[in-house]
N, C-alpha and C. Protein backbone atom coordinates (compact mmCIF):
# COMPACT_ATOMS: atom_id res chain seq x y z
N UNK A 1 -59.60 -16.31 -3.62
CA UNK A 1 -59.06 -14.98 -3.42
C UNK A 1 -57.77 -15.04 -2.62
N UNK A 2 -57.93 -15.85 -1.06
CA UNK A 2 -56.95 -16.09 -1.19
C UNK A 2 -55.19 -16.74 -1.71
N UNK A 3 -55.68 -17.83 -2.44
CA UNK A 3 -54.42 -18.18 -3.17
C UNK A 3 -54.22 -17.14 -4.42
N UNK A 4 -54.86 -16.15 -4.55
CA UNK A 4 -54.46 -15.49 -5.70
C UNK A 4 -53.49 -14.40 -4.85
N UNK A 5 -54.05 -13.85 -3.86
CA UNK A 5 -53.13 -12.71 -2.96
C UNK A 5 -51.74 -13.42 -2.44
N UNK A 6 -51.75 -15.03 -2.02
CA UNK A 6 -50.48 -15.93 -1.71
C UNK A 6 -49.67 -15.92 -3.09
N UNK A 7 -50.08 -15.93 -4.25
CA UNK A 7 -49.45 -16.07 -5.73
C UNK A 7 -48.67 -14.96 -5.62
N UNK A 8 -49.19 -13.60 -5.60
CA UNK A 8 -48.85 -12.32 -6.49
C UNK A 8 -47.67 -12.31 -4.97
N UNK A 9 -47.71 -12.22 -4.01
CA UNK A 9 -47.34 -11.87 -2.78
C UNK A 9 -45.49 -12.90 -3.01
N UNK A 10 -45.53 -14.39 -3.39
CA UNK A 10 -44.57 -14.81 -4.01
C UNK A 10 -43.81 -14.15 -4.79
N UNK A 11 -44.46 -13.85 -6.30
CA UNK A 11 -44.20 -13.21 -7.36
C UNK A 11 -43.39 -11.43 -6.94
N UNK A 12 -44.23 -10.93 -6.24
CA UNK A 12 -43.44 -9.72 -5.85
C UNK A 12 -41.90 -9.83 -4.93
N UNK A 13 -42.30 -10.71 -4.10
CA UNK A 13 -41.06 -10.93 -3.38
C UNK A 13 -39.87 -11.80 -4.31
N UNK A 14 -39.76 -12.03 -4.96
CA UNK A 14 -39.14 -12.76 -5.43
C UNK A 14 -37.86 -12.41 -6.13
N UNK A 15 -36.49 -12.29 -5.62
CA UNK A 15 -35.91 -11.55 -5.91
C UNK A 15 -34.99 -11.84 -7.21
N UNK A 16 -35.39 -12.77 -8.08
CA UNK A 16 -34.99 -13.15 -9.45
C UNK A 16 -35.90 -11.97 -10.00
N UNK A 17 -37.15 -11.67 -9.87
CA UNK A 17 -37.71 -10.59 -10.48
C UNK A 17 -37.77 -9.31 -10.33
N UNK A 18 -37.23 -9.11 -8.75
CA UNK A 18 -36.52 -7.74 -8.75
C UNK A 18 -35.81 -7.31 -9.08
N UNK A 19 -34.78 -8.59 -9.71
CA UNK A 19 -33.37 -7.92 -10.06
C UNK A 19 -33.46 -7.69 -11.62
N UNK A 20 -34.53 -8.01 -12.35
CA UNK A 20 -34.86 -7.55 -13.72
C UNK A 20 -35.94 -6.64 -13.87
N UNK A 21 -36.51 -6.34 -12.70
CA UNK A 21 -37.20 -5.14 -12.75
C UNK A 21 -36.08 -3.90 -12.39
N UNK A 22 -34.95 -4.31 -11.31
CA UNK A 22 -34.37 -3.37 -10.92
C UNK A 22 -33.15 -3.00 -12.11
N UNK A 23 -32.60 -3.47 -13.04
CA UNK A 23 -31.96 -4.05 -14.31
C UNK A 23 -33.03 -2.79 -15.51
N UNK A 24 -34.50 -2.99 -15.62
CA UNK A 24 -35.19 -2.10 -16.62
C UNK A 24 -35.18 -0.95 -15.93
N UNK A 25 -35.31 -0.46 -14.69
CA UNK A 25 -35.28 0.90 -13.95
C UNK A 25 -34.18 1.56 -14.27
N UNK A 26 -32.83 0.62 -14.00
CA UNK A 26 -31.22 1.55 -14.72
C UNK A 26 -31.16 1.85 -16.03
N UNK A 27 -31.87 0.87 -16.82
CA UNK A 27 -32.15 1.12 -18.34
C UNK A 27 -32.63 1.91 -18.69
N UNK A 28 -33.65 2.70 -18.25
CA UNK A 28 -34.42 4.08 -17.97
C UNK A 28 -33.62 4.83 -18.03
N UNK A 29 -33.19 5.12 -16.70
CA UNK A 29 -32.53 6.36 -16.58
C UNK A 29 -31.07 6.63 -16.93
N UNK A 30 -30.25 5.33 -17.45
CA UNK A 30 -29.27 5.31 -18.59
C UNK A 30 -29.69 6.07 -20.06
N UNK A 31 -31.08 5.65 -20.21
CA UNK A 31 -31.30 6.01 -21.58
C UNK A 31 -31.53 7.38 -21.20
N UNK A 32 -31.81 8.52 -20.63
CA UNK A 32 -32.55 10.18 -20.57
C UNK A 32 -30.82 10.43 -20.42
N UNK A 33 -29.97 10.00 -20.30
CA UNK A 33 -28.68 10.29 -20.57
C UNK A 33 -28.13 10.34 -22.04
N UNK A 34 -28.47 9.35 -22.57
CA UNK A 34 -28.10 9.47 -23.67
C UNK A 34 -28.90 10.22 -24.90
N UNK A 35 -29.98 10.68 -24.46
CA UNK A 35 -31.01 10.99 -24.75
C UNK A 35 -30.35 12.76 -25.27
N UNK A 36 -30.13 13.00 -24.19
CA UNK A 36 -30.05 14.67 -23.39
C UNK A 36 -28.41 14.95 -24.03
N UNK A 37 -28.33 16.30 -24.56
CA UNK A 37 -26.82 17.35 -24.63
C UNK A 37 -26.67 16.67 -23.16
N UNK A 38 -24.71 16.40 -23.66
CA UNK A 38 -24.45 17.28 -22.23
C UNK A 38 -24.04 17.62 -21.68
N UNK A 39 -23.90 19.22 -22.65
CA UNK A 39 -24.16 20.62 -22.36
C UNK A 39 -25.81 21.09 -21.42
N UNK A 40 -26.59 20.39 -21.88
CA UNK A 40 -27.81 20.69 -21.67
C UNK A 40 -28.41 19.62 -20.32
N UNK A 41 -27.28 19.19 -19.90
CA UNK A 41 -28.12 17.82 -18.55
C UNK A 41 -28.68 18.12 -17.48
N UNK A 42 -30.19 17.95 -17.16
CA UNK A 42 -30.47 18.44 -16.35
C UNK A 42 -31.05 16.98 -15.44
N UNK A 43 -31.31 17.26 -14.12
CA UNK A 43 -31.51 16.41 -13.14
C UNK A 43 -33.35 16.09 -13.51
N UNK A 44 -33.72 14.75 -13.90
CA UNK A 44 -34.93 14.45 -14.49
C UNK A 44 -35.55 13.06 -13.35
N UNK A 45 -36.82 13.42 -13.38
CA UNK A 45 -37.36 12.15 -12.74
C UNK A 45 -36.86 10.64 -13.01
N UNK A 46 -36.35 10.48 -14.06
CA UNK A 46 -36.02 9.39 -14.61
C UNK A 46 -34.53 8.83 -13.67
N UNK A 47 -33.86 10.02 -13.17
CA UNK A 47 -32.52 9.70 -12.93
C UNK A 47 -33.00 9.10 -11.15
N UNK A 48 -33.93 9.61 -10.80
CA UNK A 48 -34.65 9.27 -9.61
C UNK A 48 -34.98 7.85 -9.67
N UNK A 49 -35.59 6.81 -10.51
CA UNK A 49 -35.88 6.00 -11.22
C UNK A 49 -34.68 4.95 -10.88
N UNK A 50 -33.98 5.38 -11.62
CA UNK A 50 -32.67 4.85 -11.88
C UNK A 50 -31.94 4.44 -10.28
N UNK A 51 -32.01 5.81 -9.96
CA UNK A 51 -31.28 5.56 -8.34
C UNK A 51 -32.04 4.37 -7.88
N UNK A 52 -33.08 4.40 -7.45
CA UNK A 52 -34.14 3.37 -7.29
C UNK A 52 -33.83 1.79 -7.45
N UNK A 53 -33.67 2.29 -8.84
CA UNK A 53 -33.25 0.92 -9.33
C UNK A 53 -31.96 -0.04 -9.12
N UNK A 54 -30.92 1.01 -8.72
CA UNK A 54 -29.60 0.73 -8.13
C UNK A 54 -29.51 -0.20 -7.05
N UNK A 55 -30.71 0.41 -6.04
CA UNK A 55 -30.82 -0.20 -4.65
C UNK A 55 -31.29 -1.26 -4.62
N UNK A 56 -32.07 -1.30 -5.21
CA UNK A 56 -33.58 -2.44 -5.67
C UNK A 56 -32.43 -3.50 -6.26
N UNK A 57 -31.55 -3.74 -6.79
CA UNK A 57 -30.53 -4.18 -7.21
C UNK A 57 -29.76 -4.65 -6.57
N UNK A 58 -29.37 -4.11 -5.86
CA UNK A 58 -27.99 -4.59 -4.53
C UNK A 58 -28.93 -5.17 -3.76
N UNK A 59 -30.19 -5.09 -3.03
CA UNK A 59 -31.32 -5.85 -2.37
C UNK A 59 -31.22 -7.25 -3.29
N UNK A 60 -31.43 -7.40 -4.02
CA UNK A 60 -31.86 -8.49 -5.05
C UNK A 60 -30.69 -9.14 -5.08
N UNK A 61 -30.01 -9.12 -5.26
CA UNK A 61 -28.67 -9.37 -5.33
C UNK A 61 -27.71 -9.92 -4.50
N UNK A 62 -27.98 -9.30 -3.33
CA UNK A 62 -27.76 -9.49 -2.03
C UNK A 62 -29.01 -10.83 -0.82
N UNK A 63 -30.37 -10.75 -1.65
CA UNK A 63 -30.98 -11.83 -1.48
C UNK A 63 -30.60 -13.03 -1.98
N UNK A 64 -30.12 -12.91 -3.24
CA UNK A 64 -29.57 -14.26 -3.96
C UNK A 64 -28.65 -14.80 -3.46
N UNK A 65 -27.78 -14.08 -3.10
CA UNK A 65 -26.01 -14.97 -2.46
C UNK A 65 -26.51 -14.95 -1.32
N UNK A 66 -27.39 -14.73 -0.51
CA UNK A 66 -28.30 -14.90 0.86
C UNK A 66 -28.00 -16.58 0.65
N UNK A 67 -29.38 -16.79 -0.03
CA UNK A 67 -29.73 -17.52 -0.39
C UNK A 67 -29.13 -19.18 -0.98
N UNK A 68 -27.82 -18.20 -1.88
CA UNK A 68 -26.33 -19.12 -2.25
C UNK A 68 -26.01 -19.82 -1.49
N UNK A 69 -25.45 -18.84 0.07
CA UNK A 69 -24.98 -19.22 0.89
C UNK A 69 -25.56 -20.73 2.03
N UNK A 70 -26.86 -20.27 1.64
CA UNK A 70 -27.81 -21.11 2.97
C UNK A 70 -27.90 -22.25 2.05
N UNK A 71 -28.09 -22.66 1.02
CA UNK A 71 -27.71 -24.13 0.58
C UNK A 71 -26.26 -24.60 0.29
N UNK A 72 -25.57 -23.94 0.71
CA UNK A 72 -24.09 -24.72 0.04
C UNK A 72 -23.54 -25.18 1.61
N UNK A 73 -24.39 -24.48 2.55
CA UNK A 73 -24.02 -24.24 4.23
C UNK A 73 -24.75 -25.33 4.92
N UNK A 74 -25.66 -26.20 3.91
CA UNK A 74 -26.75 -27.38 4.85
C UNK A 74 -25.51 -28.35 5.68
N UNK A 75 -25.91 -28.04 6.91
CA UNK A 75 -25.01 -29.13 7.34
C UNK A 75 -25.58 -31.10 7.67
């Protein structure tokens, strides 16, 4: 039980997979755009989504060149 909670606990943190979870969240709420008049655009859960996903993004993103940095920096 425990190495299964140490697995998933990896897997979530892991910010190669946030940044393609955060990547399908903008895809979302890109698509209720194109979806929608717009004449007719109204502010939808999806665009909430999306914001979400923006951040979740620059986090991820911002973990990686973290990350860049601390091996190119081994002294």
């Amino acid at each position: 039980m425990k190495n299964g909670i140490s697995f998933l606990s990896k897997i979530i943190e892991a910010p190669f997979v946030n940044l393609i979870v955060s990547i399908g969240l903008i895809i979302i709420g890109i698509e209720e755009l194109y979806e929608a008049d717009v004449l007719h655009l109204a502010i939808h859960w999806k665009h909430g989504i999306s914001l979400y996903g923006v951040l979740m993004c620059i986090q991820a993103v911002y973990k990686i060149l973290k990350g860049g940095v601390k091996v190119f920096n081994v002294n």
